[in-house]
N, C-alpha and C. Protein backbone atom coordinates (compact mmCIF):
# COMPACT_ATOMS: atom_id res chain seq x y z
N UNK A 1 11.75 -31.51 25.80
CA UNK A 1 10.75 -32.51 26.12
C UNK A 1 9.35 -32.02 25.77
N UNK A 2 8.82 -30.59 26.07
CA UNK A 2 7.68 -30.32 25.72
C UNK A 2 7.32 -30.55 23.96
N UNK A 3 8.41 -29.79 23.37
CA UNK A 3 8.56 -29.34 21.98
C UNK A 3 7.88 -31.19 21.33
N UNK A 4 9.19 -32.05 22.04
CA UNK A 4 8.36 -33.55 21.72
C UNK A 4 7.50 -33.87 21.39
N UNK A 5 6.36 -33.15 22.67
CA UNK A 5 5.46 -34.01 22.94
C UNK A 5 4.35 -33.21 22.45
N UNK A 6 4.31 -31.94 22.18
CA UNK A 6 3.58 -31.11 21.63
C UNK A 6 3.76 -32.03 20.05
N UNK A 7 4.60 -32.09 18.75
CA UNK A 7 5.21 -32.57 17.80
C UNK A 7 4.55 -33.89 17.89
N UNK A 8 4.20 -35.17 19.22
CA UNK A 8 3.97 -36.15 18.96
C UNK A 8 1.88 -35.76 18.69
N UNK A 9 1.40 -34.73 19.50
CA UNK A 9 -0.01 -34.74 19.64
C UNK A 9 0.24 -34.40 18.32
N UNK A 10 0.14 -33.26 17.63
CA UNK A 10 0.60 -32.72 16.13
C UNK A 10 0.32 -34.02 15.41
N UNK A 11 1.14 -34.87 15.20
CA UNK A 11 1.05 -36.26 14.73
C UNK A 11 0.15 -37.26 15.06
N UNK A 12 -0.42 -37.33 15.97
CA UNK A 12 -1.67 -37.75 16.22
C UNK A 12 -2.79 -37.23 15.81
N UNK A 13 -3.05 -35.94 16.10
CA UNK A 13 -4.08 -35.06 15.77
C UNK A 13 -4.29 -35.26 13.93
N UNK A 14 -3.25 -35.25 13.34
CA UNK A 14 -2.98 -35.60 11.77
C UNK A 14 -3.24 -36.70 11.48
N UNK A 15 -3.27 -37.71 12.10
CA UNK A 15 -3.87 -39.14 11.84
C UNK A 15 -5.31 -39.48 11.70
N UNK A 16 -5.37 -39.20 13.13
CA UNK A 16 -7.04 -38.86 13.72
C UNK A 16 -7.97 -38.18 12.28
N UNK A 17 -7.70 -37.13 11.94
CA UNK A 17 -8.19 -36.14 10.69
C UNK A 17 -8.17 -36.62 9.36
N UNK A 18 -6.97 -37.28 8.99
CA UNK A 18 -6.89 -38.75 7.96
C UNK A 18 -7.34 -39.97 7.95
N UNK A 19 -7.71 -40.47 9.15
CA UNK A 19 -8.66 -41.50 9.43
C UNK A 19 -10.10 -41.16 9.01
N UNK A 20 -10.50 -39.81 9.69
CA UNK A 20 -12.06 -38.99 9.54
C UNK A 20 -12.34 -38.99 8.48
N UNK A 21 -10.85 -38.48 7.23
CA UNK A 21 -11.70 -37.91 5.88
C UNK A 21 -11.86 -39.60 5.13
N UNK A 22 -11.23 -40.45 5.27
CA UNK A 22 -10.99 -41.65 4.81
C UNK A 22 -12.59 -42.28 5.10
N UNK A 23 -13.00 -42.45 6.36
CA UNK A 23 -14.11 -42.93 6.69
C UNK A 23 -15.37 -42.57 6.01
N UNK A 24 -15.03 -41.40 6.39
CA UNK A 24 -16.45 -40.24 5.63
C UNK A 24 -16.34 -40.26 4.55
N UNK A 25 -15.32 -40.67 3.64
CA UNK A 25 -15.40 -40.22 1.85
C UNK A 25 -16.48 -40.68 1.32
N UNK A 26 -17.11 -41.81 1.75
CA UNK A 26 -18.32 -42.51 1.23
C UNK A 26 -19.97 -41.53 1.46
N UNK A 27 -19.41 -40.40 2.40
CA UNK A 27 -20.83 -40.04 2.98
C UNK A 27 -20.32 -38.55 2.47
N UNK A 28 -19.89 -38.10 1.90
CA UNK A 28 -19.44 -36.82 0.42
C UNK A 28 -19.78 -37.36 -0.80
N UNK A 29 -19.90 -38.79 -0.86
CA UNK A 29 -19.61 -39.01 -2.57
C UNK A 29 -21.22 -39.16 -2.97
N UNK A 30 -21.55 -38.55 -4.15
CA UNK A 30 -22.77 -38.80 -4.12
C UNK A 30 -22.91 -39.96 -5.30
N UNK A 31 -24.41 -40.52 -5.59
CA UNK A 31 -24.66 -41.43 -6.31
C UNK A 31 -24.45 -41.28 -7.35
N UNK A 32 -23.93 -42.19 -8.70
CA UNK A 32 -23.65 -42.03 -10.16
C UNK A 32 -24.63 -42.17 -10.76
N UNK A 33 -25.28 -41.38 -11.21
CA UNK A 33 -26.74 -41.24 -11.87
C UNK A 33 -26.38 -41.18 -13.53
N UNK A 34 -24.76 -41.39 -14.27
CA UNK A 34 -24.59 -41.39 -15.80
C UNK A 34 -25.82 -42.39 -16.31
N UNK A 35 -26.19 -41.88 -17.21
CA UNK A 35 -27.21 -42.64 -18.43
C UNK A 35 -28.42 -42.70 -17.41
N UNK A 36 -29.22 -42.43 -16.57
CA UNK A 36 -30.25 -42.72 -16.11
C UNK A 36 -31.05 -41.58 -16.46
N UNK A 37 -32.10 -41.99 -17.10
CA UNK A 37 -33.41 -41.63 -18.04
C UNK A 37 -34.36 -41.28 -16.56
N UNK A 38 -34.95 -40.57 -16.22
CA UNK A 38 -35.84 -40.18 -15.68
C UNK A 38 -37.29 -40.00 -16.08
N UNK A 39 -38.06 -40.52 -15.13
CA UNK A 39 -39.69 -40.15 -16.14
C UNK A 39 -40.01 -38.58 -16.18
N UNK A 40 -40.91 -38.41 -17.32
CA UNK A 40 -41.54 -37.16 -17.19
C UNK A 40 -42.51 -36.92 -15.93
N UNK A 41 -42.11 -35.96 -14.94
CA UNK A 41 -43.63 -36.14 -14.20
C UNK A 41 -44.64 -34.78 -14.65
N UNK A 42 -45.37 -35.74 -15.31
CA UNK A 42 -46.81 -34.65 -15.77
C UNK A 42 -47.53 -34.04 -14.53
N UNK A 43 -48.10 -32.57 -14.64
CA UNK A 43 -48.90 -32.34 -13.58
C UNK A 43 -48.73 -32.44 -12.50
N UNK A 44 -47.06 -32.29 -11.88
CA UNK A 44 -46.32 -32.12 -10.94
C UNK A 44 -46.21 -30.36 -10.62
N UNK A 45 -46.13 -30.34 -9.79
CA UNK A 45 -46.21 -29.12 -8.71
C UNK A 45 -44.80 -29.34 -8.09
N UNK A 46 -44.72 -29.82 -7.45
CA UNK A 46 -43.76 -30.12 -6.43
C UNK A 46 -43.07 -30.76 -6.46
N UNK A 47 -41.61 -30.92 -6.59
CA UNK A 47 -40.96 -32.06 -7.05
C UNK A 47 -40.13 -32.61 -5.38
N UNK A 48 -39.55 -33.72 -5.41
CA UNK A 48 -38.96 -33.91 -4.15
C UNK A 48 -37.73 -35.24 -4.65
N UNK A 49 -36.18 -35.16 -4.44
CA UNK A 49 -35.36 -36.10 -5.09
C UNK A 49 -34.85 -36.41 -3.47
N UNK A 50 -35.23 -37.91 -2.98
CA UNK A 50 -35.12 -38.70 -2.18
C UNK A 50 -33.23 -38.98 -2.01
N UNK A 51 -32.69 -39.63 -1.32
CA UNK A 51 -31.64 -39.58 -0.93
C UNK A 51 -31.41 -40.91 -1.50
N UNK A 52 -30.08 -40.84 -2.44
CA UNK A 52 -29.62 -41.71 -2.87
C UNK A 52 -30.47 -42.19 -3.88
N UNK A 53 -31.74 -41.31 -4.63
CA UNK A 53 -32.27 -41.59 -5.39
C UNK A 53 -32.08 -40.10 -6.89
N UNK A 54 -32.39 -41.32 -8.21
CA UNK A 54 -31.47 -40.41 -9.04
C UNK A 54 -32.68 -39.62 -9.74
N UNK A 55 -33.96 -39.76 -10.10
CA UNK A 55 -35.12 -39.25 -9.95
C UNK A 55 -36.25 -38.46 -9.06
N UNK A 56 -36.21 -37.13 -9.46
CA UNK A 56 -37.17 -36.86 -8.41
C UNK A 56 -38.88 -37.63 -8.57
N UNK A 57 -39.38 -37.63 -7.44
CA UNK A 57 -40.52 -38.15 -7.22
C UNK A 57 -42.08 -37.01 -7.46
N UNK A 58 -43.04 -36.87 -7.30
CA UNK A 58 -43.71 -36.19 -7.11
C UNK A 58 -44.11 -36.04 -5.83
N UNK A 59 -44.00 -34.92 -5.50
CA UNK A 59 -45.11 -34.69 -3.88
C UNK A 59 -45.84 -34.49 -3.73
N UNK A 60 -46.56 -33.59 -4.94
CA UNK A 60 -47.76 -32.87 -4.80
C UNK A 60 -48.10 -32.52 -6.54
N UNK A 61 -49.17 -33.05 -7.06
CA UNK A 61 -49.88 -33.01 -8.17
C UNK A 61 -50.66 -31.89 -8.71
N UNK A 62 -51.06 -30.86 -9.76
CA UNK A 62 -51.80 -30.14 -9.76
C UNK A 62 -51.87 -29.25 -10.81
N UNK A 63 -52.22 -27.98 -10.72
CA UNK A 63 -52.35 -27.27 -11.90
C UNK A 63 -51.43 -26.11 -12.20
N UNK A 64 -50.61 -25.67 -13.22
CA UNK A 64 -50.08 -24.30 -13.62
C UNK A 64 -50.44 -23.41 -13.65
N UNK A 65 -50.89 -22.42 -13.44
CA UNK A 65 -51.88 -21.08 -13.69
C UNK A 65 -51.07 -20.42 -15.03
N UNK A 66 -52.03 -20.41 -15.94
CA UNK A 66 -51.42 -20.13 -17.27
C UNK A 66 -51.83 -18.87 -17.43
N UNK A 67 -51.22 -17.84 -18.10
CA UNK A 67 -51.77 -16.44 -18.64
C UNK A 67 -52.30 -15.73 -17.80
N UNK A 68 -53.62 -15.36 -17.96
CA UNK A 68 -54.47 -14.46 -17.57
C UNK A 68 -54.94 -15.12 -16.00
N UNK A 69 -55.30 -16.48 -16.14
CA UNK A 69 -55.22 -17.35 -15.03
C UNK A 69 -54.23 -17.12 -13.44
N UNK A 70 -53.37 -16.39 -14.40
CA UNK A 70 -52.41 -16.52 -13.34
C UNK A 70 -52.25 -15.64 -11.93
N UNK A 71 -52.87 -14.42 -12.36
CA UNK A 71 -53.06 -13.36 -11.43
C UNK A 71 -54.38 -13.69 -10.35
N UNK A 72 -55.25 -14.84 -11.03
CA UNK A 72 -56.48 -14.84 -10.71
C UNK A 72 -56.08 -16.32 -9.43
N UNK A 73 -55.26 -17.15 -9.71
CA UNK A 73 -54.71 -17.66 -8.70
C UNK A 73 -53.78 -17.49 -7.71
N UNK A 74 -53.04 -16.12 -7.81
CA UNK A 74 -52.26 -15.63 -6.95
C UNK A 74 -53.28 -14.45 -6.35
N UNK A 75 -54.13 -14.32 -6.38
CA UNK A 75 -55.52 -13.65 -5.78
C UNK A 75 -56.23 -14.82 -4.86
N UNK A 76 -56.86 -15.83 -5.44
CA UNK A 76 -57.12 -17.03 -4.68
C UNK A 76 -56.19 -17.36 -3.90
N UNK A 77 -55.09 -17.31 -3.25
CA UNK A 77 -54.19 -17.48 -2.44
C UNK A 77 -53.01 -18.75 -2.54
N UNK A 78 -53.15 -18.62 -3.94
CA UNK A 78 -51.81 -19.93 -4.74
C UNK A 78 -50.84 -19.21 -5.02
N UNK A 79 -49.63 -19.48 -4.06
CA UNK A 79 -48.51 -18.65 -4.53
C UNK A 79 -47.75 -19.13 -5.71
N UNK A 80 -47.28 -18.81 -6.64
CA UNK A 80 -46.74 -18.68 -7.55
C UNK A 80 -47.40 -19.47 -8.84
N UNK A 81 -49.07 -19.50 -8.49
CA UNK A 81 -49.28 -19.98 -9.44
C UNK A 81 -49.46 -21.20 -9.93
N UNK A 82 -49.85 -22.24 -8.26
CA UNK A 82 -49.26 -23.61 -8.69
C UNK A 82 -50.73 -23.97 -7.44
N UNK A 83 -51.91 -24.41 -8.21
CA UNK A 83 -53.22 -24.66 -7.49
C UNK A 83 -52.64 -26.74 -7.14
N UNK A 84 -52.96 -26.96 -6.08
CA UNK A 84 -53.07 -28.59 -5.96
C UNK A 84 -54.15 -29.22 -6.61
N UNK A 85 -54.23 -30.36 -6.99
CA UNK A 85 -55.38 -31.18 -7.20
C UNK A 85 -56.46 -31.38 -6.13
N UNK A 86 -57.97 -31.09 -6.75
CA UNK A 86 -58.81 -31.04 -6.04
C UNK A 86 -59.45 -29.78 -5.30
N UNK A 87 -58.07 -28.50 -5.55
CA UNK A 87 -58.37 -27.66 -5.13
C UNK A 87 -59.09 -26.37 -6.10
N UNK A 88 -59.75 -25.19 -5.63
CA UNK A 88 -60.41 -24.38 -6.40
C UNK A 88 -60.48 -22.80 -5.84
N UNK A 89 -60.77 -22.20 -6.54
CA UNK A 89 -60.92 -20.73 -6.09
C UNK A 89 -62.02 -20.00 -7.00
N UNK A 90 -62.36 -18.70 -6.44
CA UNK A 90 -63.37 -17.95 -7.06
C UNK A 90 -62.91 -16.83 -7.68
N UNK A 91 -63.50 -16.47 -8.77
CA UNK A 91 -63.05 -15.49 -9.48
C UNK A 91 -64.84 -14.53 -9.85
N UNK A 92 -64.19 -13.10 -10.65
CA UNK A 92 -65.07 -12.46 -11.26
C UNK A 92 -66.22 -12.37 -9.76
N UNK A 93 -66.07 -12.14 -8.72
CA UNK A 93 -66.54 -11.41 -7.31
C UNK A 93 -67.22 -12.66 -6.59
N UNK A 94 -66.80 -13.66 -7.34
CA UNK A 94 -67.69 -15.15 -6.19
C UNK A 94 -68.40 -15.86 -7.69
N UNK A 95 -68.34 -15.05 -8.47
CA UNK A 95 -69.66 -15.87 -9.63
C UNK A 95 -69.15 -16.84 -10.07
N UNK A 96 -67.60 -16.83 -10.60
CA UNK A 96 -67.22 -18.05 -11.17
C UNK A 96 -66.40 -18.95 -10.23
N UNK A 97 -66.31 -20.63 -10.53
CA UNK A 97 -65.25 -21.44 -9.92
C UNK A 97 -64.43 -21.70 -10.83
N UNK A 98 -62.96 -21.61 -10.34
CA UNK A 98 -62.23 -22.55 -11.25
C UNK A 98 -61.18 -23.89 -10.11
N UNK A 99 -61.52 -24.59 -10.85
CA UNK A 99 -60.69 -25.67 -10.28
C UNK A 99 -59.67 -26.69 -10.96
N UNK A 100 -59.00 -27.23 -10.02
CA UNK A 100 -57.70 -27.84 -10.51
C UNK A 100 -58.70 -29.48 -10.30
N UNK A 101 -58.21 -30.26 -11.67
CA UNK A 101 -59.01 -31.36 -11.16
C UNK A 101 -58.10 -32.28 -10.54
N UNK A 102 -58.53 -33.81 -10.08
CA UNK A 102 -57.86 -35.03 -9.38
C UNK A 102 -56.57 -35.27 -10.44
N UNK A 103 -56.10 -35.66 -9.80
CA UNK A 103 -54.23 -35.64 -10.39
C UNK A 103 -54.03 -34.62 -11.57
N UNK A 104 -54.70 -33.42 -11.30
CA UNK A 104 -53.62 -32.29 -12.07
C UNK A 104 -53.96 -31.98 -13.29
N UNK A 105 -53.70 -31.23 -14.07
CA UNK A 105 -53.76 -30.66 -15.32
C UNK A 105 -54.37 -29.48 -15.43
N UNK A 106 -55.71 -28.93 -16.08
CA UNK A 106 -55.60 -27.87 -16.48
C UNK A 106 -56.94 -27.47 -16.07
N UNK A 107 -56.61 -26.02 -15.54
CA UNK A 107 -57.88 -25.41 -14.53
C UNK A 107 -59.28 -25.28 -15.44
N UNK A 108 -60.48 -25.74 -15.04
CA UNK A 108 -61.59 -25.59 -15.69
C UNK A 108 -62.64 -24.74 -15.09
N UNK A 109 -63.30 -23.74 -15.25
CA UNK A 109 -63.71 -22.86 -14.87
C UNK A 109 -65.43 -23.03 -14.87
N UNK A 110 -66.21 -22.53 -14.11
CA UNK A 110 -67.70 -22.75 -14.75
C UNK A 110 -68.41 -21.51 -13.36
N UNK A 111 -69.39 -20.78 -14.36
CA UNK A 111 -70.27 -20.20 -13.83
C UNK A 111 -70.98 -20.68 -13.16
């Protein structure tokens, strides 16, 4: 009688778990993104791909630290090199600025 009834939970418990994966298959499967063209995002920093979306978006706009630039913004306190729009730092002991301009592109510097 135990062996039964142990054998019938067994069989339940196996249903229960086949019901779960059945339900949930929809919330594993991800979106079919074949043939979808994505825009370029220029002067992106930060990228961020939304849920159920097949493009990432931009989060945050700004500048690359290119070359020589680059040490001089990971000194200004931009980690890896990646200044936001609008933002700026000092170089050469305070004399010079360089800044990232409004939506991004390429750092311009001035005594």
């Amino acid at each position: 009688m135990a062996a039964q009834s142990l054998e019938i939970f067994g069989l339940l418990d196996l249903r229960i778990w086949f019901c779960l994966l059945i339900s949930c298959g929809s919330c594993l499967a991800q979106k079919d993104c074949t043939g979808v063209n994505c825009p370029l995002l220029e002067n992106c920093i930060e990228e961020v791909l939304e849920p159920e979306a097949c493009c990432a978006s931009c989060m945050q706009y700004g500048c690359k630290c290119e070359g020589y630039q680059y040490y001089d913004c990971v000194n200004g306190g931009f980690r890896d090199g990646k200044v936001p729009e609008g933002s700026s730092y000092f170089v050469d002991f305070g004399s010079t600025e360089c800044a990232c301009p409004s939506g991004g592109g390429r750092i311009s510097c001035y005594f």
